[in-house]
C-alpha atoms as a PDB file:
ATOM      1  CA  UNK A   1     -14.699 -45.287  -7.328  1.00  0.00           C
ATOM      2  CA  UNK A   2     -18.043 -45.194  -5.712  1.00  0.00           C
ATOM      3  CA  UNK A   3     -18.006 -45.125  -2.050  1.00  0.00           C
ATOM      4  CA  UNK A   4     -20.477 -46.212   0.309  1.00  0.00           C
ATOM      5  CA  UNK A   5     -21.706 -45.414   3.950  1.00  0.00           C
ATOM      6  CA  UNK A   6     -24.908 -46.307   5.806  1.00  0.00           C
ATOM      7  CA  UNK A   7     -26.406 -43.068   7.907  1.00  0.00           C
ATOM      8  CA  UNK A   8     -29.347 -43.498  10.757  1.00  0.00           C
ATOM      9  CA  UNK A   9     -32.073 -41.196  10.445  1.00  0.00           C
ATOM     10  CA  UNK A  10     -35.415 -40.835  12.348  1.00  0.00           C
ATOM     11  CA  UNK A  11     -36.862 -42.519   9.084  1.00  0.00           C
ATOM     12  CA  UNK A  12     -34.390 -45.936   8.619  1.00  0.00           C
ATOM     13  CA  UNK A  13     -31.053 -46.172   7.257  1.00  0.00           C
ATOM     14  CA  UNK A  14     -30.366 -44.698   4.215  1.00  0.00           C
ATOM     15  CA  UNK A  15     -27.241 -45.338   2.197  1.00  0.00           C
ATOM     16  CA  UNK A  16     -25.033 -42.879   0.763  1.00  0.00           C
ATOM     17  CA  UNK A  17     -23.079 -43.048  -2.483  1.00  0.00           C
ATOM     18  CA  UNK A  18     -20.279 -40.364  -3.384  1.00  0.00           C
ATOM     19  CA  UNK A  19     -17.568 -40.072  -5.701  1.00  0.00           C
ATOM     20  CA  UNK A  20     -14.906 -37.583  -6.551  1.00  0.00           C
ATOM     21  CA  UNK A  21     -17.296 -35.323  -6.977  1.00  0.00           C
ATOM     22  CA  UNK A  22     -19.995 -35.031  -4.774  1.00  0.00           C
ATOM     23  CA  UNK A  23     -23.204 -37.002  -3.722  1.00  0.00           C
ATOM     24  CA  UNK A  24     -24.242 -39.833  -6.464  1.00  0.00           C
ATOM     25  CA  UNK A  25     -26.893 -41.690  -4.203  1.00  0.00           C
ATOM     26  CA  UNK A  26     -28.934 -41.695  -0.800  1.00  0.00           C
ATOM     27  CA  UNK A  27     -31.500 -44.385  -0.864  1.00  0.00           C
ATOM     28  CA  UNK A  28     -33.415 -45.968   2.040  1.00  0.00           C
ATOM     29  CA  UNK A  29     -31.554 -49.690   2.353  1.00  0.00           C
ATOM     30  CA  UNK A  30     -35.285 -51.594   2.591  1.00  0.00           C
ATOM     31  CA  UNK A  31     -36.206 -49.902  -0.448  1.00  0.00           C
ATOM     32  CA  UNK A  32     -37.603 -52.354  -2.913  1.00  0.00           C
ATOM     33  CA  UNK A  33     -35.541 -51.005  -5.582  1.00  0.00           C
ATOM     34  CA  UNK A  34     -32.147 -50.193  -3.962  1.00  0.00           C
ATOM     35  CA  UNK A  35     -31.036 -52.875  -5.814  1.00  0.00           C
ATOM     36  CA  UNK A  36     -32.540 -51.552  -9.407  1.00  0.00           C
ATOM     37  CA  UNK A  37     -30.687 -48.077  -8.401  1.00  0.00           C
ATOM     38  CA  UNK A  38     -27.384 -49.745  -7.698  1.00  0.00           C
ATOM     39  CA  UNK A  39     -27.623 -51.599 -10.832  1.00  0.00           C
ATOM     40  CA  UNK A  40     -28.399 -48.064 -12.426  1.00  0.00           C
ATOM     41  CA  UNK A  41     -25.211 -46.379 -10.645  1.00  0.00           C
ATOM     42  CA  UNK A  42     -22.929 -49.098 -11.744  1.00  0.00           C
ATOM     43  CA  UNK A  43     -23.992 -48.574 -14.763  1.00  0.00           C
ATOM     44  CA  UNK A  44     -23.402 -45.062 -15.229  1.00  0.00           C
ATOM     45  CA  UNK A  45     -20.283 -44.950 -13.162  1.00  0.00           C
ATOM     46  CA  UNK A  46     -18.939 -48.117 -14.290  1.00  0.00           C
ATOM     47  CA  UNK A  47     -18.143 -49.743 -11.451  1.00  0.00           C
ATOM     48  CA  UNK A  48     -19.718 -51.278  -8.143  1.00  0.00           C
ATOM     49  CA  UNK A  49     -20.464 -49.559  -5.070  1.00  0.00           C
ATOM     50  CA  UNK A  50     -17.938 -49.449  -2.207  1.00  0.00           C
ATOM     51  CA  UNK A  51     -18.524 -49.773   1.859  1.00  0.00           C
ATOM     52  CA  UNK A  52     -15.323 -46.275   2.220  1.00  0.00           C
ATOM     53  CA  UNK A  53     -15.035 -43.077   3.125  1.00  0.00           C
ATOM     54  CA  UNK A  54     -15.767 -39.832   1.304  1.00  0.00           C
ATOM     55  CA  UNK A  55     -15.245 -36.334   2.347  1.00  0.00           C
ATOM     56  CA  UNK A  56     -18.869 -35.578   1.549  1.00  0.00           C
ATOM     57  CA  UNK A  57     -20.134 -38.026   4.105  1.00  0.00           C
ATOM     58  CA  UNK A  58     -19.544 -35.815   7.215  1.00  0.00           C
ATOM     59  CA  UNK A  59     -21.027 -32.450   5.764  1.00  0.00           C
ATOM     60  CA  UNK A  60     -24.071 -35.031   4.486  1.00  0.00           C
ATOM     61  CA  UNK A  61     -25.084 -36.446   7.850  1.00  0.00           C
ATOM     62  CA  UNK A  62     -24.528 -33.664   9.347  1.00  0.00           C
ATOM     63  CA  UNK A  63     -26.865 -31.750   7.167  1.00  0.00           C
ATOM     64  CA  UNK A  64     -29.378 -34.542   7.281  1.00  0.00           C
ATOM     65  CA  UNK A  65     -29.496 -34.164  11.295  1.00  0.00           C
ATOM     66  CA  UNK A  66     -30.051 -30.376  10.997  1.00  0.00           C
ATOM     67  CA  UNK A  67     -33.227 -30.964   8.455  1.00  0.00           C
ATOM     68  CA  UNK A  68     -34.588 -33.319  10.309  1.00  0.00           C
ATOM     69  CA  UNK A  69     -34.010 -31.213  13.523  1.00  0.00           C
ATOM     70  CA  UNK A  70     -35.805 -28.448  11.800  1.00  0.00           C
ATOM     71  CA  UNK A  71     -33.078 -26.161  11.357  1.00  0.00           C
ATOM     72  CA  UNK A  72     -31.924 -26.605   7.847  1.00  0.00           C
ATOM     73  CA  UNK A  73     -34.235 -25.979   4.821  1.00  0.00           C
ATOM     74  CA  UNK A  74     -31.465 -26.375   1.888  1.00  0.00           C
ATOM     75  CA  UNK A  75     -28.218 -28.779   1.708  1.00  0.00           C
ATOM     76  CA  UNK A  76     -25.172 -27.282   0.010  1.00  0.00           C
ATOM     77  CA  UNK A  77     -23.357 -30.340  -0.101  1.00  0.00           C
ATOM     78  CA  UNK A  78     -22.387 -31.184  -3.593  1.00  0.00           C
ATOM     79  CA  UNK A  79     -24.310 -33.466  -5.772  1.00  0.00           C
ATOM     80  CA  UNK A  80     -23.688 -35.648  -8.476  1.00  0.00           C
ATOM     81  CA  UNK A  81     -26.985 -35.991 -10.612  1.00  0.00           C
ATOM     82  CA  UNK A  82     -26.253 -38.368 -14.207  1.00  0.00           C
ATOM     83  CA  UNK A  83     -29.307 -39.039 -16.184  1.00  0.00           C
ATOM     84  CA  UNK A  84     -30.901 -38.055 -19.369  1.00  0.00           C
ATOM     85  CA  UNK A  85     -31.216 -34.039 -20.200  1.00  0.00           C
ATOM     86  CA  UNK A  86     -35.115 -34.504 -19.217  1.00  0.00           C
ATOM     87  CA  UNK A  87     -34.113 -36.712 -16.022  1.00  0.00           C
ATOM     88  CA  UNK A  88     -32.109 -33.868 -15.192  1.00  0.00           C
ATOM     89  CA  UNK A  89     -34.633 -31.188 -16.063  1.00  0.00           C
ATOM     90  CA  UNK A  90     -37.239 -32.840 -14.126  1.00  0.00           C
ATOM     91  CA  UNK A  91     -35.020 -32.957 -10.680  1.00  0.00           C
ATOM     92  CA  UNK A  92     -33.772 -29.551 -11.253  1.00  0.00           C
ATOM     93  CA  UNK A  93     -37.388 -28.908 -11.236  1.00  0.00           C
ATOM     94  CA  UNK A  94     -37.725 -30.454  -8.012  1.00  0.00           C
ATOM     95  CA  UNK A  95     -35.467 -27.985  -6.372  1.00  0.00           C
ATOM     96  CA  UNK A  96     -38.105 -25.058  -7.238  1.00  0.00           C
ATOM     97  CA  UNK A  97     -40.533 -26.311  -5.125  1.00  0.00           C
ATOM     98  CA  UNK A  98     -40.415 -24.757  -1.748  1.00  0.00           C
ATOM     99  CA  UNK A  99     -39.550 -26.412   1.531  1.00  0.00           C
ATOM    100  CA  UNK A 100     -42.786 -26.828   3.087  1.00  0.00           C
ATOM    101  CA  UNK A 101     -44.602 -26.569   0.202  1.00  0.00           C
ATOM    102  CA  UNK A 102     -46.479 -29.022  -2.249  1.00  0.00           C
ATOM    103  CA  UNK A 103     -46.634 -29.653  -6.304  1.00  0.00           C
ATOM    104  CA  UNK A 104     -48.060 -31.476  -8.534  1.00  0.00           C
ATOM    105  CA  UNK A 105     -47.185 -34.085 -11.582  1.00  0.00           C
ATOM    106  CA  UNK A 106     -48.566 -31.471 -13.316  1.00  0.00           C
ATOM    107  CA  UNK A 107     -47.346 -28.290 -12.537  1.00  0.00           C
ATOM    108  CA  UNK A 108     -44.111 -29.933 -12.799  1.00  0.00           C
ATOM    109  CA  UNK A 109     -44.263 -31.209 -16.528  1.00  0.00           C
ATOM    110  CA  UNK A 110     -45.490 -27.198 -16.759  1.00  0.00           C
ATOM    111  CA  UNK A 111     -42.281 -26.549 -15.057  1.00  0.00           C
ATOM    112  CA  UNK A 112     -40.027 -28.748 -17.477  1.00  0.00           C
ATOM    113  CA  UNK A 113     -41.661 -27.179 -20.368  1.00  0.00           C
ATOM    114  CA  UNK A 114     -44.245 -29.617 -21.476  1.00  0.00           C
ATOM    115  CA  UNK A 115     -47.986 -29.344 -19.475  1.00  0.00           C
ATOM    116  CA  UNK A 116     -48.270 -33.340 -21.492  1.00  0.00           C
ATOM    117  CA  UNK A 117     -45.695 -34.991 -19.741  1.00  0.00           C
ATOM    118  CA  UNK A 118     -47.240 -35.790 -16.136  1.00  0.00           C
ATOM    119  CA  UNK A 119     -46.058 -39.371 -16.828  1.00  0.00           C
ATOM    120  CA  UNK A 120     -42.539 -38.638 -17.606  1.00  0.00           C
ATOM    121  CA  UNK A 121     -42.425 -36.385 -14.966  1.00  0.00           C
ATOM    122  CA  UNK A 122     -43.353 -38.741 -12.400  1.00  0.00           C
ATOM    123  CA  UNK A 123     -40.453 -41.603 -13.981  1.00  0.00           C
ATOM    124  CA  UNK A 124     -37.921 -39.364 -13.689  1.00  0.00           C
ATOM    125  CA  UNK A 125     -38.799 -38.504  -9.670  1.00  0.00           C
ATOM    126  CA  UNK A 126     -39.309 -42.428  -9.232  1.00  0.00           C
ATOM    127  CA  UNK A 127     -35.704 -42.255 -10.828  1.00  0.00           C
ATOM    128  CA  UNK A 128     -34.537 -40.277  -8.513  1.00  0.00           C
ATOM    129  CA  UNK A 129     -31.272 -41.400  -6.781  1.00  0.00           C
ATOM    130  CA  UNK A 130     -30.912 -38.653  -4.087  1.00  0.00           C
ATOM    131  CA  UNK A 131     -33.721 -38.926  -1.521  1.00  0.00           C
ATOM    132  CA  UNK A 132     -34.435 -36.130   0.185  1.00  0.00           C
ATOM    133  CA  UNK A 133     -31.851 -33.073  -1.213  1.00  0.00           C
ATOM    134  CA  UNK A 134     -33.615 -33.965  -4.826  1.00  0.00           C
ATOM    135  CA  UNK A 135     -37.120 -33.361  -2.564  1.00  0.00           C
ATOM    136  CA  UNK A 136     -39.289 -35.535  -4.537  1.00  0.00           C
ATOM    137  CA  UNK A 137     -41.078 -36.141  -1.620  1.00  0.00           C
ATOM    138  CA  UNK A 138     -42.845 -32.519  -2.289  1.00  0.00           C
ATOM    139  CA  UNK A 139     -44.793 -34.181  -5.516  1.00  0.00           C
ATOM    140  CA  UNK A 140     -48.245 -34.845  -4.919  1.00  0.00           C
ATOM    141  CA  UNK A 141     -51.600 -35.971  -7.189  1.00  0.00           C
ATOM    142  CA  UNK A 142     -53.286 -32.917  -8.878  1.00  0.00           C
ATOM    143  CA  UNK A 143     -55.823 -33.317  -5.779  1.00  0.00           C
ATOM    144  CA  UNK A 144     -53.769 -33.377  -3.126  1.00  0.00           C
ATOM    145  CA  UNK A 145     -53.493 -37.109  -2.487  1.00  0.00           C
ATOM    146  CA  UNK A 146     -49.928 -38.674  -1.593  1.00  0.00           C
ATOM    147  CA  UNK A 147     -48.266 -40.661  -4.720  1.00  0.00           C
ATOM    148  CA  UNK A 148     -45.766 -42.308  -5.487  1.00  0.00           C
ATOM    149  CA  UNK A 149     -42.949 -42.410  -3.247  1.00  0.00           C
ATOM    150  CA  UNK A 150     -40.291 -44.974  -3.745  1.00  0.00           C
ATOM    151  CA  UNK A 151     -39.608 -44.775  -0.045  1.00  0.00           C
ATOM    152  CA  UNK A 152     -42.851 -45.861   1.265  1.00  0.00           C
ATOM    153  CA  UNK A 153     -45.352 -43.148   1.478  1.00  0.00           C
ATOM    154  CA  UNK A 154     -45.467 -43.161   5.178  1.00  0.00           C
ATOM    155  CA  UNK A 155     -41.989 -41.705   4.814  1.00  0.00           C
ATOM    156  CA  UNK A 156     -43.479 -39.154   2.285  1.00  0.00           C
ATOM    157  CA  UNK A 157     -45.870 -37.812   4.871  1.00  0.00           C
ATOM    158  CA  UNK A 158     -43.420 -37.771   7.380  1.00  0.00           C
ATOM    159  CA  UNK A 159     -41.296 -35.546   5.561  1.00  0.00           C
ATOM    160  CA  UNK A 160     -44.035 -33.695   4.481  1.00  0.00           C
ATOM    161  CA  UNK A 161     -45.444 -32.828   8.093  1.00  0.00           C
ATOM    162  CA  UNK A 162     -41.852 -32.056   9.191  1.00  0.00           C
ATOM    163  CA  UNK A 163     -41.264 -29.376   6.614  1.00  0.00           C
ATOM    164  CA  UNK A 164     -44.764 -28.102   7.280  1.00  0.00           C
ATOM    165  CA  UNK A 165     -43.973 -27.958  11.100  1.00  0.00           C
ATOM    166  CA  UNK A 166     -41.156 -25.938  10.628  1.00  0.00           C
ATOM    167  CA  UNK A 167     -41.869 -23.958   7.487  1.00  0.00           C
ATOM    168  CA  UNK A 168     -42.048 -20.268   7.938  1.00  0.00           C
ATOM    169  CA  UNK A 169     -45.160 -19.863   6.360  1.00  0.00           C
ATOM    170  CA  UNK A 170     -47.477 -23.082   7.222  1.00  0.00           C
ATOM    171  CA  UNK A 171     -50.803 -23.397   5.372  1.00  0.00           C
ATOM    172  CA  UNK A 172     -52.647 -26.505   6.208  1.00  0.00           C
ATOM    173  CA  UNK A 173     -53.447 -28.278   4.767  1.00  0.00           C
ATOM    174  CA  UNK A 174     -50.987 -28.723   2.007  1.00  0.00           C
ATOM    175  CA  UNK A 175     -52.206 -32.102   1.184  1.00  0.00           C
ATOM    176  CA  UNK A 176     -54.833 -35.168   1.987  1.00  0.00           C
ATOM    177  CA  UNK A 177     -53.762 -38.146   4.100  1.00  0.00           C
ATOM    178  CA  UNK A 178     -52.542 -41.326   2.920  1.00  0.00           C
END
């Protein structure tokens, strides 16, 4: 069963999706395609999406209120990532880049093992079902410009200048405006 619960944050509501396992989902609820990623999750669980309880909810928000307070930089909270063996080599990817820091399209398709698939690349981060702990927020053009962020990219910058702010090692800037 995949249960459901809707968590405040300084950026909207995003809604969390867990199962026996871990984490399956945190989405922003206006999102255009929450609906496309539910669709996806039923899909690869089987079965819809539940308004419940999960003993990963508590550790989540919690962790979500310390990052956005500044005083996390990592979540430990477990996740549950199902997607194809590049989907899943491309988000791992994600994880390498460091908080506060920037990449590119292109230095991750480097990172995945193939400098020709910027494109692929950037379909598996709009895939993305875990906002936020899967930071594909940290993905920007090869010339700094902010892309493609299924959550609105004034959400992207936002999370962008909050890592920045409380980064240990700041260098600005780290990208161009919007």
């Amino acid at each position: 069963m995949v249960l459901s619960k809707e968590i405040q944050t300084p950026l909207g509501i995003l809604l969390a999706g867990a199962v026996e396992e871990g984490i399956c989902l945190l989405e922003f609820t206006e999102k255009e395609r929450l609906e496309l990623q539910l669709t996806r999750l039923k899909k690869v669980f089987g079965e819809d999406i539940q308004p419940g309880e999960s003993k990963f909810f508590h550790p989540l928000e919690e962790q979500l209120q310390e990052y956005f307070e500044g005083k996390r930089k990592d979540f430990d909270v477990p996740l549950v990532v199902l997607g194809t063996d590049f989907q899943k080599k491309a988000w791992e990817a994600l994880h390498s880049v460091v908080y506060g820091k920037t990449n590119s399209y292109e230095a991750q398709a480097i990172r995945v093992g193939d400098k020709n698939a910027v494109r692929a690349v950037a379909k598996a981060n709009g895939e993305n079902r875990i906002a936020i702990l899967i930071p594909c927020h940290r993905i920007v053009g090869k010339s700094g410009d902010l892309t493609g962020y299924g959550g609105g990219l004034w959400r992207k910058k936002f999370l962008l200048e909050l890592e920045q702010k409380f980064s240990d090692s700041p260098t600005l800037p780290f990208f161009r405006g919007e």
